[in-house]
PDB file of N, CA and C in Angstrom:
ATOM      1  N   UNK A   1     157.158-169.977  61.114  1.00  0.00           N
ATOM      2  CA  UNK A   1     156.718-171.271  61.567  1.00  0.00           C
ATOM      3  C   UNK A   1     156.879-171.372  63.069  1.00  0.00           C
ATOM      4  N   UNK A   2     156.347-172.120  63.500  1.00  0.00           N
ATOM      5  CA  UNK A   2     155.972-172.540  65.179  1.00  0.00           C
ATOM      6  C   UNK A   2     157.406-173.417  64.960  1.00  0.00           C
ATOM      7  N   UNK A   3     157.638-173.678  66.697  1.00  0.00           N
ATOM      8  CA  UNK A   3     158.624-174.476  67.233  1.00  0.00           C
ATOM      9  C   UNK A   3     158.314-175.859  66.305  1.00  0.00           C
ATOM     10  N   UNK A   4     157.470-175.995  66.057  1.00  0.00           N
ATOM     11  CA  UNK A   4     157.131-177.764  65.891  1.00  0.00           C
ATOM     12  C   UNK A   4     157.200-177.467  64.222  1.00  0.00           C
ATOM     13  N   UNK A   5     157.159-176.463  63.968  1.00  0.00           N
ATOM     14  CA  UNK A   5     156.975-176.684  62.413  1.00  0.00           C
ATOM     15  C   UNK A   5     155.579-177.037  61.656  1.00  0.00           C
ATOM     16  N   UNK A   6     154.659-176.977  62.426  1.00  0.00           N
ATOM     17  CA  UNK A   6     153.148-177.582  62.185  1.00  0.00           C
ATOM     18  C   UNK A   6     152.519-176.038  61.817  1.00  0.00           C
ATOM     19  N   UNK A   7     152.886-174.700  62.126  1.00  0.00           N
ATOM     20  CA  UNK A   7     151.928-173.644  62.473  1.00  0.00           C
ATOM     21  C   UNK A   7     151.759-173.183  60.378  1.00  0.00           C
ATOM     22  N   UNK A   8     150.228-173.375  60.231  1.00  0.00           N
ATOM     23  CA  UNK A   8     150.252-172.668  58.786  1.00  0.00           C
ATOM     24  C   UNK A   8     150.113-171.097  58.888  1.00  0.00           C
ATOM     25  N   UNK A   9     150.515-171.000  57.786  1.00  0.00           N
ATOM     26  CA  UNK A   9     150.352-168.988  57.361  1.00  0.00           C
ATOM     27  C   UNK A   9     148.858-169.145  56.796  1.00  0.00           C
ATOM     28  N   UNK A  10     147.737-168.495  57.336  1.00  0.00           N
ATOM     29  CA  UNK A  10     146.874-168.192  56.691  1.00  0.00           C
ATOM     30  C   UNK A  10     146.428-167.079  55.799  1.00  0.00           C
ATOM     31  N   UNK A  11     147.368-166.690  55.113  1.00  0.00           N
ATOM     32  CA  UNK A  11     147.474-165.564  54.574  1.00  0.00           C
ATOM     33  C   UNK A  11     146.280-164.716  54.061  1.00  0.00           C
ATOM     34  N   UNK A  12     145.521-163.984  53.937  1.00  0.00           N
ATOM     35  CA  UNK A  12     144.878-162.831  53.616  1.00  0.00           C
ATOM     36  C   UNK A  12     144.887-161.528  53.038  1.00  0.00           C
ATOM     37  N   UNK A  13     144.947-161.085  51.815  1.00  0.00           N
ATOM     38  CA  UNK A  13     145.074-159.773  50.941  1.00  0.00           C
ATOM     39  C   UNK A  13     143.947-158.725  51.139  1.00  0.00           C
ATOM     40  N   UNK A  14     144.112-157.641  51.476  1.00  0.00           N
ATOM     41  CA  UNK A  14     142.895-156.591  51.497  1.00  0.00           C
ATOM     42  C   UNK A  14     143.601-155.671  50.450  1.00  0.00           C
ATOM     43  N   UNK A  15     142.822-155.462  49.845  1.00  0.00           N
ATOM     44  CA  UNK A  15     142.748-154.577  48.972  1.00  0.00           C
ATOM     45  C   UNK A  15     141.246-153.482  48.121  1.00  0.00           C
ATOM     46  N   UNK A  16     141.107-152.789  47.805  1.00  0.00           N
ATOM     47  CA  UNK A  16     139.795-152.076  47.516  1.00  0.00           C
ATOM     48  C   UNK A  16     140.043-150.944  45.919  1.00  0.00           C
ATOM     49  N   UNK A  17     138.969-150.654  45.603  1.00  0.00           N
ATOM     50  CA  UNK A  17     138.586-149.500  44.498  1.00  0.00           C
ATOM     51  C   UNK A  17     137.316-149.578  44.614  1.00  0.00           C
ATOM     52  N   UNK A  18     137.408-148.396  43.132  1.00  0.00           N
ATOM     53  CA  UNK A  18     135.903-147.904  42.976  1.00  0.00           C
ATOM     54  C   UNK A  18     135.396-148.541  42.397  1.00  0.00           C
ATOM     55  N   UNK A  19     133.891-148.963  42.483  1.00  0.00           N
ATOM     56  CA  UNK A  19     133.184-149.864  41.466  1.00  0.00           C
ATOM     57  C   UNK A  19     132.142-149.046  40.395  1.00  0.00           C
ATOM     58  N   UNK A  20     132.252-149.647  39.480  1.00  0.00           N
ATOM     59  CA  UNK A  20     131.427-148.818  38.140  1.00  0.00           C
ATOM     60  C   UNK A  20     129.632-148.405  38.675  1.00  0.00           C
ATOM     61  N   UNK A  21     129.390-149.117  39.741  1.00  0.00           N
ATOM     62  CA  UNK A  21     128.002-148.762  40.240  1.00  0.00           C
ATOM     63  C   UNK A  21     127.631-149.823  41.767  1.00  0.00           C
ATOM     64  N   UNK A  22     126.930-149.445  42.330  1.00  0.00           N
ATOM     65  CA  UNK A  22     126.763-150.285  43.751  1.00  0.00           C
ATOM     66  C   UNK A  22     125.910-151.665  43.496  1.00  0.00           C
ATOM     67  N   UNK A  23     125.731-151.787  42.923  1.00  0.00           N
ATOM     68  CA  UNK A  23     125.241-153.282  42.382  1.00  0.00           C
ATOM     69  C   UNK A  23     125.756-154.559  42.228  1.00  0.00           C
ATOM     70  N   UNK A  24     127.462-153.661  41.446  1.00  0.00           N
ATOM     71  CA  UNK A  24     127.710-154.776  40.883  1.00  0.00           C
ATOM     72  C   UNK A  24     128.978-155.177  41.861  1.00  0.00           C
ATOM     73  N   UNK A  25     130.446-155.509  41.258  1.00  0.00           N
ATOM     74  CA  UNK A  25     131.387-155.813  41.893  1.00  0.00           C
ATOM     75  C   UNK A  25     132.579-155.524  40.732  1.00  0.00           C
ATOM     76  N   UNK A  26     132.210-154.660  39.762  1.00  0.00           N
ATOM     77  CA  UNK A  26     133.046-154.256  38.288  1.00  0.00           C
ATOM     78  C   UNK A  26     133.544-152.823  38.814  1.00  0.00           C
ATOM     79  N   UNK A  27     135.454-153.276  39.142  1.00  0.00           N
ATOM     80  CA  UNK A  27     135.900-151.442  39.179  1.00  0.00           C
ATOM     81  C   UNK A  27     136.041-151.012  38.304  1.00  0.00           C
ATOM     82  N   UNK A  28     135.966-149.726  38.704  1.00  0.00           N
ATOM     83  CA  UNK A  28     136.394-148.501  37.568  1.00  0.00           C
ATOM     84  C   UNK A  28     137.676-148.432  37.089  1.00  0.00           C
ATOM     85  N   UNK A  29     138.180-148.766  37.830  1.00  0.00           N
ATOM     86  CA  UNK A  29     139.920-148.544  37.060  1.00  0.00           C
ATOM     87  C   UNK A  29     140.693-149.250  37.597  1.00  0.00           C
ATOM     88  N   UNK A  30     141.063-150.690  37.211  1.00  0.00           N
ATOM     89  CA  UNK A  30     142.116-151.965  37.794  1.00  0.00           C
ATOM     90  C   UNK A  30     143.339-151.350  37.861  1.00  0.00           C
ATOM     91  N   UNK A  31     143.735-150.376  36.951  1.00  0.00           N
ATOM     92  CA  UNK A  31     145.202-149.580  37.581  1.00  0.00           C
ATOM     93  C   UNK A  31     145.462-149.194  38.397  1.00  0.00           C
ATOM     94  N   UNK A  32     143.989-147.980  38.874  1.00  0.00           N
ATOM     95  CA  UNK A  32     143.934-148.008  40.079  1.00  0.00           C
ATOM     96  C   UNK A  32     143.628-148.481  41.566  1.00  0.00           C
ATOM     97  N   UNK A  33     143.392-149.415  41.468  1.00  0.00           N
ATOM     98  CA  UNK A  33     143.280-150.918  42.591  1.00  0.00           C
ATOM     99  C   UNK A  33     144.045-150.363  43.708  1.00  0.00           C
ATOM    100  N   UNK A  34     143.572-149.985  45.026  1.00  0.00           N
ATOM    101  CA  UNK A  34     144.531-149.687  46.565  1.00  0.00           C
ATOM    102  C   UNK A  34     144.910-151.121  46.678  1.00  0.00           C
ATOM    103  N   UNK A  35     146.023-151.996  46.733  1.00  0.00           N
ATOM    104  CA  UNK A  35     146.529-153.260  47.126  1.00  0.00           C
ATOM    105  C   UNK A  35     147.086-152.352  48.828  1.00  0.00           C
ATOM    106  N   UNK A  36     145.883-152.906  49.682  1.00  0.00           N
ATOM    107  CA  UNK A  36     146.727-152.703  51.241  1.00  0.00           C
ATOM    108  C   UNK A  36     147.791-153.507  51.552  1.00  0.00           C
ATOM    109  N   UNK A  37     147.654-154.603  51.422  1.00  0.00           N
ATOM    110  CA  UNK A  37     148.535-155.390  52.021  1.00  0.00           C
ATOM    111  C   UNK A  37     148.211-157.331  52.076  1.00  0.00           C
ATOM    112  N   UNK A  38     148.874-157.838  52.485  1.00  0.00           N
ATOM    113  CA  UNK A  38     149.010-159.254  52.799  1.00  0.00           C
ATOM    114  C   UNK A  38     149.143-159.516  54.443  1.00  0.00           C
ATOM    115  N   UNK A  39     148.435-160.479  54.708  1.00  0.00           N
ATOM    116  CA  UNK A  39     148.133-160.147  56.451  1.00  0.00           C
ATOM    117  C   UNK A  39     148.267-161.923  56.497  1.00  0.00           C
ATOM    118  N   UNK A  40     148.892-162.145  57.850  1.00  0.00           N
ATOM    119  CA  UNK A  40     149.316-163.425  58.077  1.00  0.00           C
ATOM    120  C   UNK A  40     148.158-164.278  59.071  1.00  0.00           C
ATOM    121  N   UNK A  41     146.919-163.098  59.224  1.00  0.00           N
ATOM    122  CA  UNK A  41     145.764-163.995  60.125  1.00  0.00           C
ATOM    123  C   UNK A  41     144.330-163.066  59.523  1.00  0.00           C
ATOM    124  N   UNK A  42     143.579-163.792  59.795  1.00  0.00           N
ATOM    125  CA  UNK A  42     141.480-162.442  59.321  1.00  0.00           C
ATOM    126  C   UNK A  42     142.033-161.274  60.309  1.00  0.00           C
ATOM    127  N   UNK A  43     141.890-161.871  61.211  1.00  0.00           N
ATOM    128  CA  UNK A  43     141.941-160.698  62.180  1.00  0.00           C
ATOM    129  C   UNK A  43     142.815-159.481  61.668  1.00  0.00           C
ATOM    130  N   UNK A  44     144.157-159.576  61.571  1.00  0.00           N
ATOM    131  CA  UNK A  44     144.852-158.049  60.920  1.00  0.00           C
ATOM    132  C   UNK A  44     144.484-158.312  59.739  1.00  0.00           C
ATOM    133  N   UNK A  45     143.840-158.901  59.020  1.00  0.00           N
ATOM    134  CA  UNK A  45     143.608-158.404  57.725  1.00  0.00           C
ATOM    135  C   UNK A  45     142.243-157.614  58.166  1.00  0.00           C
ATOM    136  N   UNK A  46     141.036-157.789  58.876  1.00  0.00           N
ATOM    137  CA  UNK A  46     139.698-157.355  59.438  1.00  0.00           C
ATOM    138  C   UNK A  46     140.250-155.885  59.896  1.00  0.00           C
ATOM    139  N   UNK A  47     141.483-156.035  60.258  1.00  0.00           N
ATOM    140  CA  UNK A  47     141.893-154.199  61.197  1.00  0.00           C
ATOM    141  C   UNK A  47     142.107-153.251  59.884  1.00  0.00           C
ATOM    142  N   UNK A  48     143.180-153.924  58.889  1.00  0.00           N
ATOM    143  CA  UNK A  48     143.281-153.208  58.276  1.00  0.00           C
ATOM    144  C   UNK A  48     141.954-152.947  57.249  1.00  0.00           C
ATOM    145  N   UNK A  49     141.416-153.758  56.909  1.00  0.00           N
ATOM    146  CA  UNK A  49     140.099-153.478  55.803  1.00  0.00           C
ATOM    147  C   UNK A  49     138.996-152.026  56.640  1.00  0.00           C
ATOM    148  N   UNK A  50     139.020-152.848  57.738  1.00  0.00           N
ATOM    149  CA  UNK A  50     138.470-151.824  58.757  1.00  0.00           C
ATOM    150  C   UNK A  50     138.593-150.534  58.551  1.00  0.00           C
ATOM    151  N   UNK A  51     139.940-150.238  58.788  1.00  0.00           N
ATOM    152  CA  UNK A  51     140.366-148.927  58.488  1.00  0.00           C
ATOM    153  C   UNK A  51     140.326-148.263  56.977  1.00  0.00           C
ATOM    154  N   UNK A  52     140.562-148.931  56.412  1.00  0.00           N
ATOM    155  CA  UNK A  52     140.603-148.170  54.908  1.00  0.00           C
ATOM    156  C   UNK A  52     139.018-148.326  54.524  1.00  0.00           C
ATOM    157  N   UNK A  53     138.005-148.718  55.000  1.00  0.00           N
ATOM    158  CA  UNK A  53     136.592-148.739  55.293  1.00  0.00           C
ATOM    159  C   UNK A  53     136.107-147.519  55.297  1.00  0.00           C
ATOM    160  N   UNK A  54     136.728-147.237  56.592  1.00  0.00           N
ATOM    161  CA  UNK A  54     136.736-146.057  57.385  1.00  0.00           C
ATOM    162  C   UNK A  54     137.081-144.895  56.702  1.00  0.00           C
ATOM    163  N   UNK A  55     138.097-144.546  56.352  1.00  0.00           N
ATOM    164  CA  UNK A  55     138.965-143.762  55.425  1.00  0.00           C
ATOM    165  C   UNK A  55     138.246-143.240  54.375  1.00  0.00           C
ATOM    166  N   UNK A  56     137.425-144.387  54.080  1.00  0.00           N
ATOM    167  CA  UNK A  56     137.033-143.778  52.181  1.00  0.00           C
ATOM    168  C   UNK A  56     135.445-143.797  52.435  1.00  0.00           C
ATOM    169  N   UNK A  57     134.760-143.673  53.915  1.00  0.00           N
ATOM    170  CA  UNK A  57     133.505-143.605  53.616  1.00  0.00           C
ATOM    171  C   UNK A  57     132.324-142.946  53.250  1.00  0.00           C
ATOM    172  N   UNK A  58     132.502-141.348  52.655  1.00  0.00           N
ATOM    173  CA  UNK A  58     132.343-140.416  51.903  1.00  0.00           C
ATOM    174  C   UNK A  58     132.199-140.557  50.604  1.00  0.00           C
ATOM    175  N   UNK A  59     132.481-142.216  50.077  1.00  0.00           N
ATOM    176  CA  UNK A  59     132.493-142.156  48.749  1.00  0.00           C
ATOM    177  C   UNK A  59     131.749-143.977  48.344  1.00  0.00           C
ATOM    178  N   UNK A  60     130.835-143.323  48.120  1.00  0.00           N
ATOM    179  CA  UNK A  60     129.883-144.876  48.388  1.00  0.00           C
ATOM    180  C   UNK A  60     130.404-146.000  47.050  1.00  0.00           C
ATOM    181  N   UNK A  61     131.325-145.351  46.035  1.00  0.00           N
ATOM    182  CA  UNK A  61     131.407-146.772  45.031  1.00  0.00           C
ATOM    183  C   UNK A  61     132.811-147.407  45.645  1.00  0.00           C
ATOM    184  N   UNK A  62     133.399-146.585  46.678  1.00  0.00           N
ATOM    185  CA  UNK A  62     134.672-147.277  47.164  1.00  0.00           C
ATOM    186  C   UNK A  62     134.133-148.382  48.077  1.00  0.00           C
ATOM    187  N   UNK A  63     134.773-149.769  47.888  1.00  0.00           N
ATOM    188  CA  UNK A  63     134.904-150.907  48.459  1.00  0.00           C
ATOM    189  C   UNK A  63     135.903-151.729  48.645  1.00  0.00           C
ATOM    190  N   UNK A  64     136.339-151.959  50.027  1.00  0.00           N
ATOM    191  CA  UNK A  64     137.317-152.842  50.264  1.00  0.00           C
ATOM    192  C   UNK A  64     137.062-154.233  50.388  1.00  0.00           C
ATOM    193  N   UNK A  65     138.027-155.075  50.293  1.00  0.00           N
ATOM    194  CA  UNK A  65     137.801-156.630  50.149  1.00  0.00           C
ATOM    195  C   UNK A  65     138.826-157.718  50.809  1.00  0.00           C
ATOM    196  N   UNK A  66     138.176-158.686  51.860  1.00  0.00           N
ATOM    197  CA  UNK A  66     139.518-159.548  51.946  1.00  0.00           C
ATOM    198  C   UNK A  66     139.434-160.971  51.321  1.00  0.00           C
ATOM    199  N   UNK A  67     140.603-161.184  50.426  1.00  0.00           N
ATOM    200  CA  UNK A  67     140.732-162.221  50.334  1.00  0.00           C
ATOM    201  C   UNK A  67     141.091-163.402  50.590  1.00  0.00           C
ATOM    202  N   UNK A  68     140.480-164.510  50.893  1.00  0.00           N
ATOM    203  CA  UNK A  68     141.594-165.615  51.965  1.00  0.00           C
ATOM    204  C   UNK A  68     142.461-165.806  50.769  1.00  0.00           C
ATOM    205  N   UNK A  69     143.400-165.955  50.897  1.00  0.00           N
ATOM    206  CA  UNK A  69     144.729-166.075  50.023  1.00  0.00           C
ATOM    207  C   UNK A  69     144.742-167.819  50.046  1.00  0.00           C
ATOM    208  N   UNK A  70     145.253-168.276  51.627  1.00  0.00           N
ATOM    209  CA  UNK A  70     145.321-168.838  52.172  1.00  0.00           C
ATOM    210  C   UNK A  70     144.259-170.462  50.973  1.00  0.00           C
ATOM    211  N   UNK A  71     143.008-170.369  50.983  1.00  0.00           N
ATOM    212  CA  UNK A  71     142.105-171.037  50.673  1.00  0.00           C
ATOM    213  C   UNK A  71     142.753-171.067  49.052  1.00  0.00           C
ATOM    214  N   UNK A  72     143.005-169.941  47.955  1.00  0.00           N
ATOM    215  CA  UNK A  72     143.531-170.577  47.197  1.00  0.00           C
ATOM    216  C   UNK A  72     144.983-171.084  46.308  1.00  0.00           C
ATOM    217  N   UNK A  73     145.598-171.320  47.932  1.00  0.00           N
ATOM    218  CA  UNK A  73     147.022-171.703  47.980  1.00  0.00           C
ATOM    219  C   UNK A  73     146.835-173.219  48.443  1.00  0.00           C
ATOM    220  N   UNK A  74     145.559-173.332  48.809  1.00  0.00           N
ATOM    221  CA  UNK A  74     145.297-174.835  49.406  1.00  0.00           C
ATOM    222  C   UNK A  74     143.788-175.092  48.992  1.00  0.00           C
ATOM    223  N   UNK A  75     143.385-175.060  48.040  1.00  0.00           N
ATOM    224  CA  UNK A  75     141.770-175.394  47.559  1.00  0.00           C
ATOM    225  C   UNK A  75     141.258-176.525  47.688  1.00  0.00           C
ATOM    226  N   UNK A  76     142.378-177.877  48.078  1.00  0.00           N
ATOM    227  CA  UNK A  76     141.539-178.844  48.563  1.00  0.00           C
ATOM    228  C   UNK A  76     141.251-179.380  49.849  1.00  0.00           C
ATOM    229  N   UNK A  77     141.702-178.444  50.758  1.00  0.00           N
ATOM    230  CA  UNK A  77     141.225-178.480  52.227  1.00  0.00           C
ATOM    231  C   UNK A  77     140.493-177.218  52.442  1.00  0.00           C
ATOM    232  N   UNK A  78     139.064-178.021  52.716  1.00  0.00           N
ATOM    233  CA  UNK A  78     138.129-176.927  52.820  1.00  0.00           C
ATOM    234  C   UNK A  78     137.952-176.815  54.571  1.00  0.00           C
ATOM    235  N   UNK A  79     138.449-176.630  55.529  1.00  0.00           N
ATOM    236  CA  UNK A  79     138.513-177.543  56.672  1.00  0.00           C
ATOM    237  C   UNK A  79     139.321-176.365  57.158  1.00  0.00           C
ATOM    238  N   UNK A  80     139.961-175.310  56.232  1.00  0.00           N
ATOM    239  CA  UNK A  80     141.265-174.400  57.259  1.00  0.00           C
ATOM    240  C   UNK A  80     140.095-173.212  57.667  1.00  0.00           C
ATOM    241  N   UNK A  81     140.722-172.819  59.065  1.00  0.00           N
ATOM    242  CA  UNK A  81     139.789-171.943  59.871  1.00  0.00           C
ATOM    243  C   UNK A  81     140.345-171.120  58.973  1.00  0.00           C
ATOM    244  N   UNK A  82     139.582-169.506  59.550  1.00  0.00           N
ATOM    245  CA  UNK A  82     139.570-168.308  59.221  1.00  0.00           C
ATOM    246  C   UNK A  82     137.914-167.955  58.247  1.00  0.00           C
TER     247      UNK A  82
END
């Protein structure tokens, strides 16, 4: 938290797998799910997705994803940046 106590966590999850075909958005194996991480702004969550982007792009059903966390820790303020 900020000095004032006002500053929110906008939290953000990236995480990625393989999907059963490029169409859809159905992985292949939820066990195997890469969970990167939890990121406290888009931006390092954007670096890291970035990179593991990067990493796996030789393999076209791999897809990474960010989620605003943030949005459904607070679903009735539609109003928070990011």
């Amino acid at each position: 938290m900020g000095e004032n106590g006002d500053d929110k966590q906008l939290l953000h999850l990236v995480f990625g797998g393989e999907l059963e075909n490029l169409q859809g958005l159905r992985f292949r194996d939820l066990e195997g799910l890469d969970i990167v991480g939890v990121y406290p702004n888009f931006e390092e969550a954007k670096l890291a997705w970035k990179s593991k982007a990067q990493q796996t792009v030789d393999n076209a059903h791999m897809r990474y994803f960010i989620v605003h966390l943030h949005r459904l820790l607070d679903p009735d303020n539609d109003n928070v940046a990011g």
